[in-house]
Protein backbone atom coordinates (compact mmCIF):
# COMPACT_ATOMS: atom_id res chain seq x y z
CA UNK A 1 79.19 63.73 76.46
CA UNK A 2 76.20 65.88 75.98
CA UNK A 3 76.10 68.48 73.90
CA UNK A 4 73.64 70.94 72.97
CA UNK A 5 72.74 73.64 70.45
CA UNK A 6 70.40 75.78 68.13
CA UNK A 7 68.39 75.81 65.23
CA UNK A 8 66.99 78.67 62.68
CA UNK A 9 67.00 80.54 59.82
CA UNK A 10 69.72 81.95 60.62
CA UNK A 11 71.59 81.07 63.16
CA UNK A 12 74.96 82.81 61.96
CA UNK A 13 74.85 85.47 64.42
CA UNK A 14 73.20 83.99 67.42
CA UNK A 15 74.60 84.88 71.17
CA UNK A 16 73.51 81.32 72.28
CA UNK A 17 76.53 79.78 72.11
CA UNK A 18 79.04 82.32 74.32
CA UNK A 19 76.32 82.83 76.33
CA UNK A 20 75.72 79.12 77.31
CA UNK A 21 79.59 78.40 77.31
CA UNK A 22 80.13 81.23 79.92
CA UNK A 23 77.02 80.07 82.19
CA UNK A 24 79.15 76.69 82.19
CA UNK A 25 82.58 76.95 81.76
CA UNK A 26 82.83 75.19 79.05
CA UNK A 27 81.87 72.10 80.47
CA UNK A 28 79.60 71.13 77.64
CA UNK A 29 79.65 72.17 74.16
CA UNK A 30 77.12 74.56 72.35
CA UNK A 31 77.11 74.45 68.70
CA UNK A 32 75.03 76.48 65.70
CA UNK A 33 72.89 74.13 63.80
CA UNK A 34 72.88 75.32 60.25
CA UNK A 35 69.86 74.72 57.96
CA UNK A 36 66.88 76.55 56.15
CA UNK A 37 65.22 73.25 56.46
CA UNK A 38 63.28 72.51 59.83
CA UNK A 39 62.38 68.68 59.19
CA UNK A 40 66.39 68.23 58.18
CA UNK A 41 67.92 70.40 62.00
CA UNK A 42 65.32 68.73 63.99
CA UNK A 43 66.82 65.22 62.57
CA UNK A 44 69.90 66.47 63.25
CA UNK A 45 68.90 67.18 66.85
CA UNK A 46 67.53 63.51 67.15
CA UNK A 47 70.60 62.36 66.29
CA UNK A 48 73.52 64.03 68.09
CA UNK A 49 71.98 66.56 70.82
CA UNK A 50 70.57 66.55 74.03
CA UNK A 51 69.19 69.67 73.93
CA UNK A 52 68.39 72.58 71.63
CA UNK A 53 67.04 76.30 71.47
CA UNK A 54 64.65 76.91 68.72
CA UNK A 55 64.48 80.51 66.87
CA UNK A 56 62.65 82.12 63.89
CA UNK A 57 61.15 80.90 62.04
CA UNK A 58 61.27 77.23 63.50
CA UNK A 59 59.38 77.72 66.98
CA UNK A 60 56.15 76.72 65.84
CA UNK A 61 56.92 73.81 63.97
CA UNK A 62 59.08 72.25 66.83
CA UNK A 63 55.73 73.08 69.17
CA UNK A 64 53.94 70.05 66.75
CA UNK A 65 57.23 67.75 66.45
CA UNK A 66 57.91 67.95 70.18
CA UNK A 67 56.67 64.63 71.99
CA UNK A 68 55.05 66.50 75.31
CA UNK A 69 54.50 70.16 75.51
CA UNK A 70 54.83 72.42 78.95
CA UNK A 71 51.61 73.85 79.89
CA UNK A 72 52.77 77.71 79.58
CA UNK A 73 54.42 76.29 75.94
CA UNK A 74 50.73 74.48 74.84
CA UNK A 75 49.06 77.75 75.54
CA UNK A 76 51.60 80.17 73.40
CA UNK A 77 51.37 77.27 70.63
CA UNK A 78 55.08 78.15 70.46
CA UNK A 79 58.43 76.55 71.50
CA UNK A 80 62.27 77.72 71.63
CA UNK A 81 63.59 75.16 73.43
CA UNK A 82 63.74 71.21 73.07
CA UNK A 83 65.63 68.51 75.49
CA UNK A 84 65.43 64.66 75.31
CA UNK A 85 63.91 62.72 78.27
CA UNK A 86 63.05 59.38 78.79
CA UNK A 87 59.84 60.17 78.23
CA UNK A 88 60.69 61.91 74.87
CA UNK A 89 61.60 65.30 73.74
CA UNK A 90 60.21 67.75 76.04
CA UNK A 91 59.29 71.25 74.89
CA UNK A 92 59.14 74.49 76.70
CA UNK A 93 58.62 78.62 75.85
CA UNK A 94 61.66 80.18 77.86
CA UNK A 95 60.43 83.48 76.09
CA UNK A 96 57.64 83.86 78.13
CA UNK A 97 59.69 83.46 81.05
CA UNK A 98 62.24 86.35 79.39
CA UNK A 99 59.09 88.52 79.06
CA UNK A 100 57.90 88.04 82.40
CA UNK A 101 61.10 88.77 84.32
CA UNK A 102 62.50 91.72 82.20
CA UNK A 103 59.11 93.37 82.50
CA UNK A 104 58.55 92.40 86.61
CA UNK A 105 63.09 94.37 86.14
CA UNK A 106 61.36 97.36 84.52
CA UNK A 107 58.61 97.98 87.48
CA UNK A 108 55.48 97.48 85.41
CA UNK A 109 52.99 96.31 88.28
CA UNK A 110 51.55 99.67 87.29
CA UNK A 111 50.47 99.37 83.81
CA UNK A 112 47.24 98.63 82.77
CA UNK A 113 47.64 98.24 79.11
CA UNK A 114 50.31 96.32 76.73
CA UNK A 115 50.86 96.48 72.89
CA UNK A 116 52.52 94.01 71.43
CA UNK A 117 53.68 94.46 68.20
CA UNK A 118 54.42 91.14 65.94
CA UNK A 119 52.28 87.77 66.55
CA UNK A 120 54.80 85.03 65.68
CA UNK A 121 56.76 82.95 68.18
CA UNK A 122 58.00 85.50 70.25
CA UNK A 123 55.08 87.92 70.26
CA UNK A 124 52.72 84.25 71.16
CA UNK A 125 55.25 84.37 74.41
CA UNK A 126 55.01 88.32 75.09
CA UNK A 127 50.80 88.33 74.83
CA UNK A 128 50.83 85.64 77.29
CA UNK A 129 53.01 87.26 79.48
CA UNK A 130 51.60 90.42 79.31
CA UNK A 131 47.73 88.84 80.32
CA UNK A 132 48.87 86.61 82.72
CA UNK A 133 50.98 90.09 84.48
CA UNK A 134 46.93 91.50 84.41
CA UNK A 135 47.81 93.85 81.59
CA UNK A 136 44.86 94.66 78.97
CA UNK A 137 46.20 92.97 75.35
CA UNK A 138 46.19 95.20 72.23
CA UNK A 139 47.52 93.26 69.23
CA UNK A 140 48.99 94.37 66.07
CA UNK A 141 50.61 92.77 62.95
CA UNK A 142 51.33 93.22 59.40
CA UNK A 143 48.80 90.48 58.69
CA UNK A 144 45.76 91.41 60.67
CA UNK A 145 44.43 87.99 60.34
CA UNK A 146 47.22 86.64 62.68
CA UNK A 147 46.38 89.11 65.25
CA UNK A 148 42.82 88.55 65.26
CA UNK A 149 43.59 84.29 65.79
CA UNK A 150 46.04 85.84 68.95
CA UNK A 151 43.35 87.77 70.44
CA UNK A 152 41.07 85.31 70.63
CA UNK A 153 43.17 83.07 72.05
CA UNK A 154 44.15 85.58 74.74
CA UNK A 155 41.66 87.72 74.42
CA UNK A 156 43.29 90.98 73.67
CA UNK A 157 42.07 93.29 70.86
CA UNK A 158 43.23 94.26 67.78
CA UNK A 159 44.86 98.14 66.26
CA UNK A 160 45.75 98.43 63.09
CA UNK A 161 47.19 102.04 63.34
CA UNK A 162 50.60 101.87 65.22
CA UNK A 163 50.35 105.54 66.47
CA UNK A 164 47.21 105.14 68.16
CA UNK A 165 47.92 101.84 69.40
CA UNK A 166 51.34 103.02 71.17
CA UNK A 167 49.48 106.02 72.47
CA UNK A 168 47.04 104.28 74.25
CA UNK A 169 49.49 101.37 75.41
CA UNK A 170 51.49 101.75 78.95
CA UNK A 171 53.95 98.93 77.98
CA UNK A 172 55.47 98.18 74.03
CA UNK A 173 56.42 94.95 73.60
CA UNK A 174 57.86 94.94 69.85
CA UNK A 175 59.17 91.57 68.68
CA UNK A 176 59.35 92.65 64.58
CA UNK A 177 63.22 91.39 63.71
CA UNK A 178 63.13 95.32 62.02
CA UNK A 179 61.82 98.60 62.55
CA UNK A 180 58.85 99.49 60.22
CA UNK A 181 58.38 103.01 58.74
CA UNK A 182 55.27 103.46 61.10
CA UNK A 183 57.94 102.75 64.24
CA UNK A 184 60.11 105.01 62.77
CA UNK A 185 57.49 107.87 62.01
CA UNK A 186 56.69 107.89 66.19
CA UNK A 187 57.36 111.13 67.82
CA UNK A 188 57.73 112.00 71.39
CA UNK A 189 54.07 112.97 71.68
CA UNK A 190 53.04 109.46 71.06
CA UNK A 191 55.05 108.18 73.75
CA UNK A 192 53.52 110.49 76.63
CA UNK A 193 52.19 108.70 78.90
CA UNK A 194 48.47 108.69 79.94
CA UNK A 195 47.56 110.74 83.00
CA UNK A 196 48.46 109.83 86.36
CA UNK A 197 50.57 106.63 85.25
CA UNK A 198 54.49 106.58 84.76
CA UNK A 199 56.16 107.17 81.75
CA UNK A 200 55.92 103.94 79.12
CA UNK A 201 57.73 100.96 78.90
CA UNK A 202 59.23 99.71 75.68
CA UNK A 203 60.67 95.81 75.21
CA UNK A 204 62.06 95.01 72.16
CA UNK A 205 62.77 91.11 71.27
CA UNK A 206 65.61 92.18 68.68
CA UNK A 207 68.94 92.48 70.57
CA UNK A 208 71.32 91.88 67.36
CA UNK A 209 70.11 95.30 65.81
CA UNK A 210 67.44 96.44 67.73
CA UNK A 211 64.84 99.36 66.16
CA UNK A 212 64.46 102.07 69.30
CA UNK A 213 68.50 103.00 69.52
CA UNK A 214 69.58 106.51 67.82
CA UNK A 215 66.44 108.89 67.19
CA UNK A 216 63.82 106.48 68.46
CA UNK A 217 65.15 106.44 71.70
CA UNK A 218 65.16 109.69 72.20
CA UNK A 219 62.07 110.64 71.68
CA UNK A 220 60.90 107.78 74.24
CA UNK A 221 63.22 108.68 76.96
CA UNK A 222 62.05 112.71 76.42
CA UNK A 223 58.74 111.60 76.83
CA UNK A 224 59.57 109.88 80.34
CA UNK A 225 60.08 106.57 78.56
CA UNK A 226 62.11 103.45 79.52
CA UNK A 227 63.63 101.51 77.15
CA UNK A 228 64.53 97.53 77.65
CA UNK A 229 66.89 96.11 75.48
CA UNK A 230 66.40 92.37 73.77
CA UNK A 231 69.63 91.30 75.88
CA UNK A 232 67.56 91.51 78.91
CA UNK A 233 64.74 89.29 77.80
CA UNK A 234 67.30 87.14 76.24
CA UNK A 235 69.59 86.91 79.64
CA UNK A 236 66.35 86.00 81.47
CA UNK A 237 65.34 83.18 78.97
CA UNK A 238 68.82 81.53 79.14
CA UNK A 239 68.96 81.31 82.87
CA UNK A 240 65.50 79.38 82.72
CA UNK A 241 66.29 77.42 79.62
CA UNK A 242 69.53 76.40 80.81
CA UNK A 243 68.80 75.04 83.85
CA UNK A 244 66.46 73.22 81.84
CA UNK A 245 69.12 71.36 79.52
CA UNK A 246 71.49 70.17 82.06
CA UNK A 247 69.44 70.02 85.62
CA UNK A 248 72.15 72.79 86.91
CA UNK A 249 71.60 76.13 87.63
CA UNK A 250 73.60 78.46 85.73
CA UNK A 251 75.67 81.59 86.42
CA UNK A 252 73.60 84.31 86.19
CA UNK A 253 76.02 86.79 86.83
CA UNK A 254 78.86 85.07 84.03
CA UNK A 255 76.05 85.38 81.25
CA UNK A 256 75.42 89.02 81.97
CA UNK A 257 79.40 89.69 81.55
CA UNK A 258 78.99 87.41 78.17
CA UNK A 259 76.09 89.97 77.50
């Protein structure tokens, strides 16, 4: 039987697995791939798996040991999810697709700018979302180098100051696994909106503990803010990725129960 699964550092707490078993049934197994090591889970996956998701910080290495890359996936430079074919393991980005759809849920056709806010993996997926949606890219990151390489590649620019970055920004796409004391320093009046356009947008990629709950929050939603919650991006990445493992569409409405 096949059976599928996922690999990080760490994997201890990921949803994956009860969200994948409710999409299914049960009818094929789901299992946490352990390991700090990335050359030693990706053996593993060789060995007994059909398919796998790949999170932090493994997405970029699978994007080189993947045999063929999905266009969307080539341009990010970024994987999360693996399958065997017989042409070889197939890679995709399933976060861009998250991204995509929970922004398209939160009525952003309007907005003309986005910040995202981390340029690993899952901030690759959100700039290239964000661009291809027609949205202006501002980049930030705790290593300004990083974002720099990003905005070339996209060609977004680059803010070092967080307050003046979220000011200016109609949608907040923050993919940092934790809140930073700039984040946390925010008040409402940074989250106004800009003149004539509807109140901001904010994404976060962090669903376990995200950063904009409690005070954060808020101060967005007093400013005319809306908030979307990791578990949205992360619903709308399993419904593509899934259907991508076993050729069968899964239950949408089952994984937002799980959720």
């Amino acid at each position: 039987m096949d059976k599928f699964g996922i690999i990080g550092n760490p994997v201890a707490g990921s949803m994956s697995p009860r969200l994948f078993t409710a999409a299914y049934g049960g009818r094929w197994p789901y299992e946490l791939i352990e390991g700090a090591d990335f050359d030693a889970s990706w053996a593993r996956f060789l060995r007994e798996y059909k398919g796998i998701n790949i999170t932090a910080p493994f997405k970029e290495d699978a994007f080189r040991a993947a045999d063929r890359v999905a266009p969307a996936a080539r341009r990010i430079g970024a994987v999360n999810l693996a399958v065997k074919t017989p042409h070889g393991v197939e890679a995709y980005n399933t976060d861009y697709e998250g991204v995509r759809l929970a922004l398209a849920e939160a009525g952003t056709d309007a907005a003309r700018t986005a910040l995202v806010v981390g340029c690993g993996g899952a901030g690759r997926a959100a700039a290239a979302a964000a661009v291809d949606a027609g949205m202006q890219l501002v980049l930030q990151n705790r290593t300004r180098n990083r974002a720099e390489v990003l905005a070339e590649v996209f060609g977004g620019s680059v803010e070092d100051d967080l307050r003046t970055a979220v000011r200016a920004a109609d949608v907040i796409i923050y993919t940092i696994p934790q809140p930073t004391d700039a984040l946390l320093d925010l008040q409402e009046a940074d989250f106004a909106p800009a003149e004539g356009c509807p109140g901001k947008v904010v994404l976060e990629a962090n669903y376990k503990n995200p950063a904009f709950p409690g005070a954060l929050l808020e101060r967005l939603e007093r400013a005319g803010g809306r908030y979307v919650p990791g578990r949205r991006w992360l619903l709308y990445q399993a419904v593509t990725g899934y259907a991508l493992f076993t050729g069968v569409e899964p239950d949408k409405e089952k994984i937002m129960n799980a959720l």
